[in-house]
Protein backbone atom coordinates (compact mmCIF):
# COMPACT_ATOMS: atom_id res chain seq x y z
CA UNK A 1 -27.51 -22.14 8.28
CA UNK A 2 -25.58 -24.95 9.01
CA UNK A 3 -24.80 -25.70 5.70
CA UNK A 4 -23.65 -22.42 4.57
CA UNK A 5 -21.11 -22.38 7.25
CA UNK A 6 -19.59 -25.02 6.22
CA UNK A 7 -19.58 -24.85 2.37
CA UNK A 8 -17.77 -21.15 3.23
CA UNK A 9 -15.26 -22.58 5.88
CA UNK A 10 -14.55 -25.29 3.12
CA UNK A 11 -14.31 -23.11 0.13
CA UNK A 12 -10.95 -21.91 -0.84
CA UNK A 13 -11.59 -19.29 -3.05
CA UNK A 14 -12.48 -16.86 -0.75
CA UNK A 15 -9.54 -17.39 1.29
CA UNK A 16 -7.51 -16.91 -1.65
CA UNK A 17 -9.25 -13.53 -2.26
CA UNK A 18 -8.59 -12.54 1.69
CA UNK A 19 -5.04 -13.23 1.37
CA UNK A 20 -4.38 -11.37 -1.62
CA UNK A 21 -6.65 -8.16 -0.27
CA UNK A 22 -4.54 -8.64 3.00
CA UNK A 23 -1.10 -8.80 0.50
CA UNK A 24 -2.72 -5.99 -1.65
CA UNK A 25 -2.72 -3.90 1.97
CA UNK A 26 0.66 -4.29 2.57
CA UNK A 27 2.31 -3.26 -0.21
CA UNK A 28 -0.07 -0.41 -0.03
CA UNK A 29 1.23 0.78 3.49
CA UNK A 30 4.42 0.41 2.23
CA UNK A 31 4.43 2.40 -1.12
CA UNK A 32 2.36 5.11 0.70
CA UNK A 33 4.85 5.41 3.39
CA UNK A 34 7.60 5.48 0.92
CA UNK A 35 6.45 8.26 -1.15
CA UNK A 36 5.44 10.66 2.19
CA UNK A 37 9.30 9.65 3.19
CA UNK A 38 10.69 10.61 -0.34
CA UNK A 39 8.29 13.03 -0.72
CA UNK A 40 9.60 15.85 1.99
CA UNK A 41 13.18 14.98 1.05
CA UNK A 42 12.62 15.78 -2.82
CA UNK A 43 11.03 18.92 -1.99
CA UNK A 44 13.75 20.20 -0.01
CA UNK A 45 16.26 19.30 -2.78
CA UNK A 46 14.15 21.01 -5.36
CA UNK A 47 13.82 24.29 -3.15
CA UNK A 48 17.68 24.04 -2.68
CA UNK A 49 18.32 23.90 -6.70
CA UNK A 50 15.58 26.17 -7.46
CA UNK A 51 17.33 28.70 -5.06
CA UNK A 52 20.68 28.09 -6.34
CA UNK A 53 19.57 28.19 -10.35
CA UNK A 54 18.03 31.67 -9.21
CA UNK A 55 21.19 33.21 -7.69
């Protein structure tokens, strides 16, 4: 057991994979948030011409 501790604490690969999934989540939050923000605004604007185009 002792062993496998340390050959994962020393291997770098699977840090390497942690950060990216960790990077991966970010951007993730971010591009989600993004679209729900620009997502109620565009539908508004698209009511608003829709409405005007059918006057």
């Amino acid at each position: 057991m002792e062993k496998l501790m340390k050959r994962l604490w020393s291997e770098e690969q699977g840090q390497d994979i942690a950060e990216y999934a960790v990077m991966l989540a970010v951007i993730l939050v971010l591009v989600v948030g993004t679209i729900r923000l620009i997502g109620g605004s565009s539908n508004n604007v698209f009511s608003s011409v829709a409405s005007s185009i059918g006057q």
